[in-house]
N, C-alpha and C. Protein backbone atom coordinates (compact mmCIF):
# COMPACT_ATOMS: atom_id res chain seq x y z
N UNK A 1 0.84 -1.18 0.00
CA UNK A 1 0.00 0.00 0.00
C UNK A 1 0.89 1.24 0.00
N UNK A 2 0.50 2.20 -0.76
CA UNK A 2 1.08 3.49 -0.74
C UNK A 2 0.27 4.79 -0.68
N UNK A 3 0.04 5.56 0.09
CA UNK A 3 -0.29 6.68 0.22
C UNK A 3 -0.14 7.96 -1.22
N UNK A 4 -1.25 8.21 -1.70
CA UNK A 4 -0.88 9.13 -2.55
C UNK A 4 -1.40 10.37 -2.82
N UNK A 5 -2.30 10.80 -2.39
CA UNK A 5 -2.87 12.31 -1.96
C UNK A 5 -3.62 12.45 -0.47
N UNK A 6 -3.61 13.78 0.08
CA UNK A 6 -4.00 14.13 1.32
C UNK A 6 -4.80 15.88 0.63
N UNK A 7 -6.08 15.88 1.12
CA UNK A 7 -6.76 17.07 0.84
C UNK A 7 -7.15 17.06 2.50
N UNK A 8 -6.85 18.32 2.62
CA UNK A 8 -7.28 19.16 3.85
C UNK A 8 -7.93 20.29 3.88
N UNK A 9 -9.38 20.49 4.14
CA UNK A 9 -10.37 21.59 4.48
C UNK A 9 -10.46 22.23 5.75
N UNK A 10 -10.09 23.31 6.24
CA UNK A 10 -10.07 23.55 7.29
C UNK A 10 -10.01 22.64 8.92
N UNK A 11 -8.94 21.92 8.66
CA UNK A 11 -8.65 20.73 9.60
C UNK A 11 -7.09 21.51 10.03
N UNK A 12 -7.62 21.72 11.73
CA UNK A 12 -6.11 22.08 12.28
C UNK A 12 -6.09 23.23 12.05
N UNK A 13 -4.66 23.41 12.06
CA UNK A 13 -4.18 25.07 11.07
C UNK A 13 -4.21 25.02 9.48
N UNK A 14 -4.63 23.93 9.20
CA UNK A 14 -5.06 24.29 7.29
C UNK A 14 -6.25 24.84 6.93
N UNK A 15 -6.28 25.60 6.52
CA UNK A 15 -6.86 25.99 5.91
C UNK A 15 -7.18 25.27 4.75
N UNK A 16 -6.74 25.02 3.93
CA UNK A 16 -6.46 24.00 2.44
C UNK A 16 -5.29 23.26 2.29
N UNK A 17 -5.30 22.06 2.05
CA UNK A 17 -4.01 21.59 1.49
C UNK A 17 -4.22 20.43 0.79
N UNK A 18 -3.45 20.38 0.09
CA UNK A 18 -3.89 19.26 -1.32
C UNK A 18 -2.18 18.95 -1.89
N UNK A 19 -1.80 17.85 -0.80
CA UNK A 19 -0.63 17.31 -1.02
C UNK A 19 -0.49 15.71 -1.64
N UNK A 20 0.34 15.81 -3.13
CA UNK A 20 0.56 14.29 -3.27
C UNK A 20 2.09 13.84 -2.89
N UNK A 21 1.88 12.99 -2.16
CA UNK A 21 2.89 12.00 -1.25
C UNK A 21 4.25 11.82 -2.44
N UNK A 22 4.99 11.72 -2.10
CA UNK A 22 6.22 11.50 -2.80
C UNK A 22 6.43 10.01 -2.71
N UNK A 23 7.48 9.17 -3.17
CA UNK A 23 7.52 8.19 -3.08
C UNK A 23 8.95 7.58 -2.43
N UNK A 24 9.20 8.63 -2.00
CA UNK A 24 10.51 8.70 -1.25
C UNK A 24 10.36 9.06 -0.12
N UNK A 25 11.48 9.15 0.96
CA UNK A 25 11.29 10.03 2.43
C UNK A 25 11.27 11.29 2.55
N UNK A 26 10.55 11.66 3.36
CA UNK A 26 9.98 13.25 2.72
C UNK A 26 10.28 13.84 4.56
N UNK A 27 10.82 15.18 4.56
CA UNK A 27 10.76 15.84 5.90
C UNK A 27 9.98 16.87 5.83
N UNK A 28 8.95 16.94 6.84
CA UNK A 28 8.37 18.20 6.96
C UNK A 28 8.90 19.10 7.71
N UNK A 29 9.19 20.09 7.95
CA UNK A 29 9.42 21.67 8.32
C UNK A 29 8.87 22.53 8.84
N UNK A 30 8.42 23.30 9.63
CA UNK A 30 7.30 24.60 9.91
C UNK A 30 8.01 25.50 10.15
N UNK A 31 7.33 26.41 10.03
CA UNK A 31 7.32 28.11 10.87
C UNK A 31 7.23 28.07 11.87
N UNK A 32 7.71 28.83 12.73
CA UNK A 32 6.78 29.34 14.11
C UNK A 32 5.44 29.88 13.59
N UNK A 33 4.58 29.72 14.26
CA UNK A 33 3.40 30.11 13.94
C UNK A 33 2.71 30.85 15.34
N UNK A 34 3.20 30.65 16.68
CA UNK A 34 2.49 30.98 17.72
C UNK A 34 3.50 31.61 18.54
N UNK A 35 4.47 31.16 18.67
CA UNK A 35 5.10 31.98 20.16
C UNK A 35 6.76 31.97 19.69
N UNK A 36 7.00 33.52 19.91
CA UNK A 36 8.57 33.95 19.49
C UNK A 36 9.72 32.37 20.15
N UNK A 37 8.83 31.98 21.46
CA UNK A 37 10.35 31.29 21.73
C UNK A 37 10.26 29.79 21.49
N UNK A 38 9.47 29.48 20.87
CA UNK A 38 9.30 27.86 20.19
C UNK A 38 10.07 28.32 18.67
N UNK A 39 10.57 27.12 18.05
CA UNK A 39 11.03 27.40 16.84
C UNK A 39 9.73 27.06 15.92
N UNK A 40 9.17 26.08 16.06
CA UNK A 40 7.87 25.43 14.82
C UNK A 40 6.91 25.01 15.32
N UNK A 41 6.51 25.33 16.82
CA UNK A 41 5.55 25.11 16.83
C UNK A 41 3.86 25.75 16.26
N UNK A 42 3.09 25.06 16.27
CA UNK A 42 1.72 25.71 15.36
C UNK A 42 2.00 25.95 14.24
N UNK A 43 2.21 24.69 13.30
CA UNK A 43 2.96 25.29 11.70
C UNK A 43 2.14 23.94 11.37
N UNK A 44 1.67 22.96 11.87
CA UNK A 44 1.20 21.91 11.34
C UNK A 44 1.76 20.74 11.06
N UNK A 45 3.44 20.83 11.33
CA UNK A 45 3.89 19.49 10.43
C UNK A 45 3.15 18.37 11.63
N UNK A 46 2.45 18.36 13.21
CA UNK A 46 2.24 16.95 13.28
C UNK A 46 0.44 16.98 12.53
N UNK A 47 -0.09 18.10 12.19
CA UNK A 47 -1.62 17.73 11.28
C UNK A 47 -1.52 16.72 10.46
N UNK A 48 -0.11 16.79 9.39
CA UNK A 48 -0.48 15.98 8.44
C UNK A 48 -0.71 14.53 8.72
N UNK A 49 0.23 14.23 9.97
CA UNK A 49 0.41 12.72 10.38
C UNK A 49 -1.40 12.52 11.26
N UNK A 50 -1.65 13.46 11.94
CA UNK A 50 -3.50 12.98 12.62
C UNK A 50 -4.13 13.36 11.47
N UNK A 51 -4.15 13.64 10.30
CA UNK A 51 -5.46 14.03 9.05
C UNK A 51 -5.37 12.30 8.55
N UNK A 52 -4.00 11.75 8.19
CA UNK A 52 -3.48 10.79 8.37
C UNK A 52 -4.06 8.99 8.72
N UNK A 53 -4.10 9.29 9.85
CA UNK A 53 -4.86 9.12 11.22
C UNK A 53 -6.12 8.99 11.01
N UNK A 54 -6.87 9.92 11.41
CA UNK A 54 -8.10 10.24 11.52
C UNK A 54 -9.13 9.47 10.42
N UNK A 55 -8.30 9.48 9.32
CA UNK A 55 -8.47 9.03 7.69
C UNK A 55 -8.46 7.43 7.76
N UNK A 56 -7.55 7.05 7.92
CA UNK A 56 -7.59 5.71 7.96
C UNK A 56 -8.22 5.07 9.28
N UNK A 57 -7.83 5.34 10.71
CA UNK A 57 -8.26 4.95 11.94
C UNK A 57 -10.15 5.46 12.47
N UNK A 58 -10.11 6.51 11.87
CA UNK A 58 -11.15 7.31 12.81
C UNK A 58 -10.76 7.95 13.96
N UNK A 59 -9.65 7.50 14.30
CA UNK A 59 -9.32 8.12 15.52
C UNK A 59 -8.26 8.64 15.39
N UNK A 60 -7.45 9.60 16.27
CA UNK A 60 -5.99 10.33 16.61
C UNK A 60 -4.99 10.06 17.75
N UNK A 61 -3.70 10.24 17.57
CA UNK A 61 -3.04 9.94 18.49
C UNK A 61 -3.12 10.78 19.72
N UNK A 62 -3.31 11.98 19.06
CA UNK A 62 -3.66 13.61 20.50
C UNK A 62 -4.50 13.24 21.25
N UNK A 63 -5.53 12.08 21.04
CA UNK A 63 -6.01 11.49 22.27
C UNK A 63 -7.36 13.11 22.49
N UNK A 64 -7.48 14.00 21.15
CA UNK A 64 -8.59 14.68 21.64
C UNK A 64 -9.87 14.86 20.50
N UNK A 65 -10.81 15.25 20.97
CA UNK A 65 -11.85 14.87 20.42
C UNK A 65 -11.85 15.50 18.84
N UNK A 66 -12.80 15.48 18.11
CA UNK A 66 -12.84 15.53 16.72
C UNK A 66 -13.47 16.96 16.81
N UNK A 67 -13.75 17.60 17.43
CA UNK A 67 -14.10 19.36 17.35
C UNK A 67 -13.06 19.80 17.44
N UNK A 68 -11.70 19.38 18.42
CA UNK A 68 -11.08 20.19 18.56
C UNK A 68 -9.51 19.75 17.40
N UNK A 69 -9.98 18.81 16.18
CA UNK A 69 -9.19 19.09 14.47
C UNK A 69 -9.77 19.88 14.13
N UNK A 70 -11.25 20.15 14.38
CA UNK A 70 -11.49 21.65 12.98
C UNK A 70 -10.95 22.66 13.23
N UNK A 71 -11.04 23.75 12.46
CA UNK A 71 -10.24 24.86 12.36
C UNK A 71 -11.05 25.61 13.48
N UNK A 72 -10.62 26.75 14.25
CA UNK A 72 -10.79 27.31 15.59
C UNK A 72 -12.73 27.77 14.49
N UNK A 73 -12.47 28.58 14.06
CA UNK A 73 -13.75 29.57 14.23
C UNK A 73 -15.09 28.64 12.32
N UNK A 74 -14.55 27.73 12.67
CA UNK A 74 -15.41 26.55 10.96
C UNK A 74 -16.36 25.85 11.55
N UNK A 75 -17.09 25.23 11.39
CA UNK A 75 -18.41 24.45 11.52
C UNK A 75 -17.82 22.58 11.36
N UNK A 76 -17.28 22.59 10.36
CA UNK A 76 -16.68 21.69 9.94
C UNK A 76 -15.04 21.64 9.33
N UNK A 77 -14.89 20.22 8.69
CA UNK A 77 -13.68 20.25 8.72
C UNK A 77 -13.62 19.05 8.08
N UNK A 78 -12.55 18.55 7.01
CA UNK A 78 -12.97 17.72 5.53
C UNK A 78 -11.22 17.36 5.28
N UNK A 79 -11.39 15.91 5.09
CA UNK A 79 -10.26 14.79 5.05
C UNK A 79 -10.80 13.69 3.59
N UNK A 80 -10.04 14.09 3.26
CA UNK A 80 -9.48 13.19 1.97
C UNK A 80 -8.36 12.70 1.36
N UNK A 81 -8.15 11.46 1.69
CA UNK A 81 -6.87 10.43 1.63
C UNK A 81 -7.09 9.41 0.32
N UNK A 82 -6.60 9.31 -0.28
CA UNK A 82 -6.28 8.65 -1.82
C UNK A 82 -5.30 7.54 -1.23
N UNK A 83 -5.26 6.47 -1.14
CA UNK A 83 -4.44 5.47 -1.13
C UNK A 83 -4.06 3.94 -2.08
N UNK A 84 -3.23 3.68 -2.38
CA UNK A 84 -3.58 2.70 -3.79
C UNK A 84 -2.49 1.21 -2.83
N UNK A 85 -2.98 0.38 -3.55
CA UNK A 85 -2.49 -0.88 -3.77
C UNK A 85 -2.24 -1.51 -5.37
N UNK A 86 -0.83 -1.85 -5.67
CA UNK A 86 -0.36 -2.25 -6.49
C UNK A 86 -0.67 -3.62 -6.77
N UNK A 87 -0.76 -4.65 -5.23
CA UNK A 87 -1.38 -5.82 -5.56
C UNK A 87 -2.75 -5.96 -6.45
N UNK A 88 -3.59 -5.32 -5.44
CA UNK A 88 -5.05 -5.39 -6.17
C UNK A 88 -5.21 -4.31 -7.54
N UNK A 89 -4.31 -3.86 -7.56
CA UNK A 89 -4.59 -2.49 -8.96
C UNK A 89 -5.96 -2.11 -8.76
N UNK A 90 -5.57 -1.23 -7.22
CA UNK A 90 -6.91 -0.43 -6.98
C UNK A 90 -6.47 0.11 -6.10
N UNK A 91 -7.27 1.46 -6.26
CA UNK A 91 -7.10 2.92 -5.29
C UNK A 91 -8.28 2.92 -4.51
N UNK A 92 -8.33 3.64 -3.26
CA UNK A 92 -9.22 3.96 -2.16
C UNK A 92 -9.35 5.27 -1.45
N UNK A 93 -10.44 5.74 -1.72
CA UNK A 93 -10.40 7.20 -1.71
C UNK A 93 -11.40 7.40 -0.37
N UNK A 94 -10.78 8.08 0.83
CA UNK A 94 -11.19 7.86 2.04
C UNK A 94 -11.41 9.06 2.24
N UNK A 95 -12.81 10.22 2.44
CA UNK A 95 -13.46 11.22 2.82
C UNK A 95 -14.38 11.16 3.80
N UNK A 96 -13.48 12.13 5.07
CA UNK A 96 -13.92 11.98 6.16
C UNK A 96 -14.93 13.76 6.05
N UNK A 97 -16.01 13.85 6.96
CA UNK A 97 -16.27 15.31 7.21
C UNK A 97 -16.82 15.59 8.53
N UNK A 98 -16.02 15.97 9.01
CA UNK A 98 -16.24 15.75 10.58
C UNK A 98 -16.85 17.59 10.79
N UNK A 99 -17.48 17.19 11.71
CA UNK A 99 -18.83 18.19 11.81
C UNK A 99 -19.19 18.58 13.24
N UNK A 100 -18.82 20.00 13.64
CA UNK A 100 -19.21 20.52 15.06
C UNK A 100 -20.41 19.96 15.85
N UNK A 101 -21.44 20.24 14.71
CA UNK A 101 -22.94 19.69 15.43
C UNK A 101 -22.99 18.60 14.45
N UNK A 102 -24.13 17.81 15.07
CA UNK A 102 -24.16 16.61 14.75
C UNK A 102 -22.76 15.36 14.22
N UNK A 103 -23.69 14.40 13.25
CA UNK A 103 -22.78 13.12 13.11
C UNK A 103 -21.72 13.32 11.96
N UNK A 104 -20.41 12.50 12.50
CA UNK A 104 -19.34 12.91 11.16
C UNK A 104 -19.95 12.18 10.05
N UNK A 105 -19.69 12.34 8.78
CA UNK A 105 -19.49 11.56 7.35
C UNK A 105 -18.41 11.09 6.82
N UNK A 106 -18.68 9.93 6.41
CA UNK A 106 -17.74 8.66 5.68
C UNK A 106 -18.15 8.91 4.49
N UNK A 107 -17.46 8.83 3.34
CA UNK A 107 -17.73 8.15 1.88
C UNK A 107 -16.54 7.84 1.53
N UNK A 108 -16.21 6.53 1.06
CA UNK A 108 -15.48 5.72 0.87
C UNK A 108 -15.84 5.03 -0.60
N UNK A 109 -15.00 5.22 -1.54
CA UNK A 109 -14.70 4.99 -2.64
C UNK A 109 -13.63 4.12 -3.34
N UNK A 110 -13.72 3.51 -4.43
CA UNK A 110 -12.59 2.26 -4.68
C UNK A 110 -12.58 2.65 -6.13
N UNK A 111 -11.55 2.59 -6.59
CA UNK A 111 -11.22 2.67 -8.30
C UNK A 111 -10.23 1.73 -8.88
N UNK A 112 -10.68 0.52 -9.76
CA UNK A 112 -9.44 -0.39 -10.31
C UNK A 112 -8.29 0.50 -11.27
N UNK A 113 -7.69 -0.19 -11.21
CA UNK A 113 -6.78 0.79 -12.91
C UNK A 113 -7.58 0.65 -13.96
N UNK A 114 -8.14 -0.55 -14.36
CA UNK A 114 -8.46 -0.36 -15.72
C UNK A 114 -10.60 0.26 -15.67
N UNK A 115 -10.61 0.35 -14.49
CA UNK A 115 -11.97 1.55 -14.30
C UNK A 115 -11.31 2.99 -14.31
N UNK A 116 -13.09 3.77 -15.03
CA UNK A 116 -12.85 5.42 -15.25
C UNK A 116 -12.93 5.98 -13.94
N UNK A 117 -14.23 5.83 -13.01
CA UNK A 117 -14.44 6.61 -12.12
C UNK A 117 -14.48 5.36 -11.25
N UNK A 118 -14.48 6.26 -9.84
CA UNK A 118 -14.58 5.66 -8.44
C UNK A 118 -15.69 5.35 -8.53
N UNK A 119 -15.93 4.36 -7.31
CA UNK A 119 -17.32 4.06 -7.29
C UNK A 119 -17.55 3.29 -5.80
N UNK A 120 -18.44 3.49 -4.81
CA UNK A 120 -19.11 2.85 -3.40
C UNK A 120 -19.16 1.49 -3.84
N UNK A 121 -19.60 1.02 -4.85
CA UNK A 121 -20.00 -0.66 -5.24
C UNK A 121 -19.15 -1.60 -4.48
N UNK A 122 -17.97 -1.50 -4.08
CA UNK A 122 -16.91 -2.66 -3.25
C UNK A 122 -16.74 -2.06 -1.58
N UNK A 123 -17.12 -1.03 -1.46
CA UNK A 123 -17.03 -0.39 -0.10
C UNK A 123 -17.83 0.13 0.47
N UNK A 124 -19.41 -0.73 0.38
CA UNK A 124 -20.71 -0.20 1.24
C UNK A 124 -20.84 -0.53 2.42
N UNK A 125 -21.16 0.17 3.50
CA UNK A 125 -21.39 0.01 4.63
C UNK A 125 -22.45 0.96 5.03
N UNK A 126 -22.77 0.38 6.50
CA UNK A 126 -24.21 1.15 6.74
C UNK A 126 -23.81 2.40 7.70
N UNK A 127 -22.73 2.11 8.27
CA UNK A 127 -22.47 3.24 9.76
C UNK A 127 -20.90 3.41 9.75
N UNK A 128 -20.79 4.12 10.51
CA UNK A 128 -19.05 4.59 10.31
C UNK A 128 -18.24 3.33 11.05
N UNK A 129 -19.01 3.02 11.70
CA UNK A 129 -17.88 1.82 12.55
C UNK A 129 -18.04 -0.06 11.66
N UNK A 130 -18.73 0.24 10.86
CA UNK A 130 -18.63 -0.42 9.85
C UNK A 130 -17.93 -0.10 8.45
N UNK A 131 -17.73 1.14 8.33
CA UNK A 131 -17.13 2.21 7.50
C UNK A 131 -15.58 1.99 7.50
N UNK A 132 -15.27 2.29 9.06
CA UNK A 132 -13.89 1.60 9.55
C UNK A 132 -13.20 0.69 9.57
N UNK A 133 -13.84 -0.30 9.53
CA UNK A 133 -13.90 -1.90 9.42
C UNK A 133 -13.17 -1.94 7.78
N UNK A 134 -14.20 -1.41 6.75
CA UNK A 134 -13.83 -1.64 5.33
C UNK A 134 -12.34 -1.07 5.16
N UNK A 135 -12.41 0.36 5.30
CA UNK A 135 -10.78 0.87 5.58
C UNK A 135 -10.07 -0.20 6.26
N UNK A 136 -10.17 -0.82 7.24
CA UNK A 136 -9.04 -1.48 8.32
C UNK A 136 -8.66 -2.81 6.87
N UNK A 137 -9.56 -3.18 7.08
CA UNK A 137 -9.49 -4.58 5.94
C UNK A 137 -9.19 -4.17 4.26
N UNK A 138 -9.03 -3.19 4.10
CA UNK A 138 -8.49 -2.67 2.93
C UNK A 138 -7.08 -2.60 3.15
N UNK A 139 -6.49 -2.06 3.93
CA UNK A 139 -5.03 -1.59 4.27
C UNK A 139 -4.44 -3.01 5.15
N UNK A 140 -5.39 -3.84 5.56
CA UNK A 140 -5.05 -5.42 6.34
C UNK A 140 -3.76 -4.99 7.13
N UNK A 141 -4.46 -4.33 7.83
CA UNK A 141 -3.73 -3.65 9.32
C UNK A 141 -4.67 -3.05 10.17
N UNK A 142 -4.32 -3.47 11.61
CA UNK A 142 -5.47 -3.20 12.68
C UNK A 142 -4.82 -1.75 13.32
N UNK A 143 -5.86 -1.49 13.82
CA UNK A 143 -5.62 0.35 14.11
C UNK A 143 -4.46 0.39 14.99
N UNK A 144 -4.02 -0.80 16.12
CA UNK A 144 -3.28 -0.87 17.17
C UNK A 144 -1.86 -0.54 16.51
N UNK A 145 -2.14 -1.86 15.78
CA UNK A 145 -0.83 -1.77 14.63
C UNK A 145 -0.13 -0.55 14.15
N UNK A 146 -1.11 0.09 13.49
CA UNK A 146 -0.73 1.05 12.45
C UNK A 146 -0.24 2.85 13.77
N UNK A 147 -0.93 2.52 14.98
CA UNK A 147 -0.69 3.43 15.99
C UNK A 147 0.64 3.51 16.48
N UNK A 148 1.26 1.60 16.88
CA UNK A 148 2.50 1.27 17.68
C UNK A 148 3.51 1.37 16.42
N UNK A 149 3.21 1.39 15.51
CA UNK A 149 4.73 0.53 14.12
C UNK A 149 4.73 1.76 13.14
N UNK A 150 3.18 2.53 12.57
CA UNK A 150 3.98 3.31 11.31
C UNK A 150 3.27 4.34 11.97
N UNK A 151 2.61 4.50 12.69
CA UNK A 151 2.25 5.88 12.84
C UNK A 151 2.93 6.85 14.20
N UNK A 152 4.15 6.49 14.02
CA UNK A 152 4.65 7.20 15.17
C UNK A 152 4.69 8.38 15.68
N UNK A 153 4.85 8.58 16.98
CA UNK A 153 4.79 9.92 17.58
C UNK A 153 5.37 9.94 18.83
N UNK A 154 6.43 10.56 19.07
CA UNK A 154 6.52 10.91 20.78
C UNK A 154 5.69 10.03 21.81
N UNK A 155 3.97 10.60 21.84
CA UNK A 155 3.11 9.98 22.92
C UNK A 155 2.25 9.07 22.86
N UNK A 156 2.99 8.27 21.59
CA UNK A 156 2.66 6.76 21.35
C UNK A 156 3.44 6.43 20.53
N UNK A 157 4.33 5.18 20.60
CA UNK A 157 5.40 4.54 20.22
C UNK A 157 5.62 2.98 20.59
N UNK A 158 5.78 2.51 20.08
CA UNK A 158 6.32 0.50 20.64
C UNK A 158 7.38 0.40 19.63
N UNK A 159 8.49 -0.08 20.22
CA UNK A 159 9.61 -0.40 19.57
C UNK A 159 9.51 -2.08 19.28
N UNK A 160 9.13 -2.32 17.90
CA UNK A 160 9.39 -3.60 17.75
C UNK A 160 10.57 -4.58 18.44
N UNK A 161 11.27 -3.74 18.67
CA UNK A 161 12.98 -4.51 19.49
C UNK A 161 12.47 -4.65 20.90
N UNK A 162 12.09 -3.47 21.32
CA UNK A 162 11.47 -3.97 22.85
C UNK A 162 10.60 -4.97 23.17
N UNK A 163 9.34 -5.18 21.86
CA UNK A 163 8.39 -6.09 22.27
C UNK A 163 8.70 -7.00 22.51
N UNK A 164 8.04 -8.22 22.93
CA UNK A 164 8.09 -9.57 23.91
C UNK A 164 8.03 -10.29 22.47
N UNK A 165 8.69 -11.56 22.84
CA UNK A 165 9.01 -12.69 21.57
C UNK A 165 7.74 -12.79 21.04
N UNK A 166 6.39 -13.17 21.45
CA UNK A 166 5.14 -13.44 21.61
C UNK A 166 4.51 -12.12 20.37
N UNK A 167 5.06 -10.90 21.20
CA UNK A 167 4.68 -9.81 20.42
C UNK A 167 5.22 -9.96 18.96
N UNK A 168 6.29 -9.65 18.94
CA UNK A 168 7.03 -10.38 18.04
C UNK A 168 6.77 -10.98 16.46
N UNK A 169 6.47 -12.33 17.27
CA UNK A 169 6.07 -13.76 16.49
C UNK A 169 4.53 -13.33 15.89
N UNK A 170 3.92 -12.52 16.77
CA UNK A 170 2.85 -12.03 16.35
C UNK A 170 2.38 -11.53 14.86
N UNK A 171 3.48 -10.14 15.48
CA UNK A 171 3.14 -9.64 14.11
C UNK A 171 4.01 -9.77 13.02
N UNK A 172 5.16 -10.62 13.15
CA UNK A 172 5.64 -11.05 11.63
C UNK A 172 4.65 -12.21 11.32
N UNK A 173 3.96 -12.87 11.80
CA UNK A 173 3.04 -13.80 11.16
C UNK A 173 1.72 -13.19 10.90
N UNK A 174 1.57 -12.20 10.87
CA UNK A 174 0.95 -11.13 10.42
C UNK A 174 1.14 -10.75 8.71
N UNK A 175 2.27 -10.51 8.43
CA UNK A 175 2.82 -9.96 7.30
C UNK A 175 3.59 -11.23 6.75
N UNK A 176 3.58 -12.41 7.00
CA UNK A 176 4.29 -13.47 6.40
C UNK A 176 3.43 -14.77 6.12
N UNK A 177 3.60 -15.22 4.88
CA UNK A 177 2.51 -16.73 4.61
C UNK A 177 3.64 -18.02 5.17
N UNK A 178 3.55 -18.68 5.82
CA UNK A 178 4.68 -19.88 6.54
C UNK A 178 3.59 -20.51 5.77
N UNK A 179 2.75 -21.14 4.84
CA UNK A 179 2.14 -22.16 4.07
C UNK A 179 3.53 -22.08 2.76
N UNK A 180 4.01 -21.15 2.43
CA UNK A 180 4.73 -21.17 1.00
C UNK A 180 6.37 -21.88 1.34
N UNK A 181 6.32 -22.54 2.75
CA UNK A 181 7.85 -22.99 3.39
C UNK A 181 7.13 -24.75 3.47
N UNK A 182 5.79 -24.63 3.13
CA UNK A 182 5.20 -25.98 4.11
C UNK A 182 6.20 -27.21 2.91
N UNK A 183 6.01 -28.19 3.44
CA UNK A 183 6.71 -29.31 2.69
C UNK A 183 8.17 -28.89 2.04
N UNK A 184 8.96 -27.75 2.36
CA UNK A 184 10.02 -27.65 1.83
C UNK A 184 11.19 -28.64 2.28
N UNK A 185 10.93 -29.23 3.71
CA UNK A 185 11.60 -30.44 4.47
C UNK A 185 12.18 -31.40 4.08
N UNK A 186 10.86 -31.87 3.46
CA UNK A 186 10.80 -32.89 2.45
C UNK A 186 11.80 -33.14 1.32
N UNK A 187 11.07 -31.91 0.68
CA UNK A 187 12.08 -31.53 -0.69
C UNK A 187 13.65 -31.44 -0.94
N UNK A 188 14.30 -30.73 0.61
CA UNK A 188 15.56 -30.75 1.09
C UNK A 188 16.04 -31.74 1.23
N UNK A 189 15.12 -32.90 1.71
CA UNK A 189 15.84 -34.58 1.94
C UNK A 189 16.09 -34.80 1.18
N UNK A 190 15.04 -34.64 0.27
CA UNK A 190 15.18 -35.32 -1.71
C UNK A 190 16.61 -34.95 -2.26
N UNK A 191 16.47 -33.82 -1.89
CA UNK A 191 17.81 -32.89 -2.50
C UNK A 191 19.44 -33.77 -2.04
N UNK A 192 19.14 -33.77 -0.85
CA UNK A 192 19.83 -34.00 -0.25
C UNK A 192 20.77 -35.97 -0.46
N UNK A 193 19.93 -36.92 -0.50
CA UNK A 193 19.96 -37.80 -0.82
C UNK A 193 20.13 -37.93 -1.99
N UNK A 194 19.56 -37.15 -2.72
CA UNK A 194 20.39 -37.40 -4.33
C UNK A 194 21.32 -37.16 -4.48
N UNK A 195 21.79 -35.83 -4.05
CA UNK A 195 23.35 -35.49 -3.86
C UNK A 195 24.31 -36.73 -3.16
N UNK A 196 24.00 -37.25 -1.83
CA UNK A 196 24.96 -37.89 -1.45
C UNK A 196 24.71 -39.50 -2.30
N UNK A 197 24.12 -39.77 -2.76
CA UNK A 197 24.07 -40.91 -4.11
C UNK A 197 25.26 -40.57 -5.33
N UNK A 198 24.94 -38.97 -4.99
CA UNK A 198 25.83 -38.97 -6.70
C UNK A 198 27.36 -38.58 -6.38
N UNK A 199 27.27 -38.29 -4.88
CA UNK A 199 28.69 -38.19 -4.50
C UNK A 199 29.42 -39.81 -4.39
């Protein structure tokens, strides 16, 4: 999976932003934006990582509620994440609109390569926490996951090196098929015995 556009509507300190992801390692930077004796703080570079967030998880690492991403004096506040998979040759277009009063909005969209437009047809759901579900199982990574391993931050972090063997074993059998090793045993004997025949 690769990340490839981020649109931001008054979320945070954006005002607008409509960034496509590079495909390389990318550093973000800020301004000071609030107080002479911070160097960058209030400039946004941690928004992009909770728009991020918010987009794929529903939830944030700031641990604060969804009024307080919109912009100080907006009603609302609007997330759109483009993400593709090369396996499936299909993109997923994740629009969040999170909303002062009342309930946020999901629309969730899927596009193959060789389709024109996006389309709901592979990603219907009835409620957002079913909404979430489709995202989670699209990206086949659980929110915990994607919180402790790629979505890092200061005030949440797990160091794969620290975790427990258990932890571990976990999640590389997570990301690994051990069926494509099955009967290779076998095959090695074979190997093996023919060789010392022909020696």
């Amino acid at each position: 999976m690769r990340l490839e556009r981020l649109k931001l509507k008054d979320f945070l300190t954006y005002e607008y932003l409509d960034y496509e992801f590079k495909t390389y390692p990318i550093q973000i930077q800020g301004e000071n934006l609030t107080d002479d004796n911070q160097k960058t703080n209030g400039s946004g570079k941690s928004g992009v990582l909770t728009a991020i967030e918010r987009a794929v998880t529903g939830a944030n690492s700031r641990g604060v509620l969804d009024n307080e991403l919109i912009n100080f004096d907006k009603d609302k506040s609007e997330i759109e994440l483009t993400a593709y998979c090369p396996i499936r040759q299909e993109r997923l277009k994740i629009g969040w609109t999170l909303n002062r009063k009342g309930s946020n909005k999901l629309l969730i969209e899927s596009k193959r390569d060789n389709e024109e437009e996006y389309t709901d047809g592979r990603t219907k759901f009835s409620d957002t926490n079913e909404g979430k579900k489709v995202i989670s199982d699209w990206f086949s990574i659980s929110k915990d996951d994607l919180f402790n391993y790629y979505f890092i931050s200061k005030k949440r972090f797990k160091s794969f090196f620290k975790s427990t063997n258990e932890e571990k074993i976990s999640l590389i059998n997570r990301f690994s098929d051990a069926s494509i090793i099955d009967g290779i045993d076998t095959s090695l004997d074979d190997d093996i015995k023919s060789t010392e025949e022909s020696i």
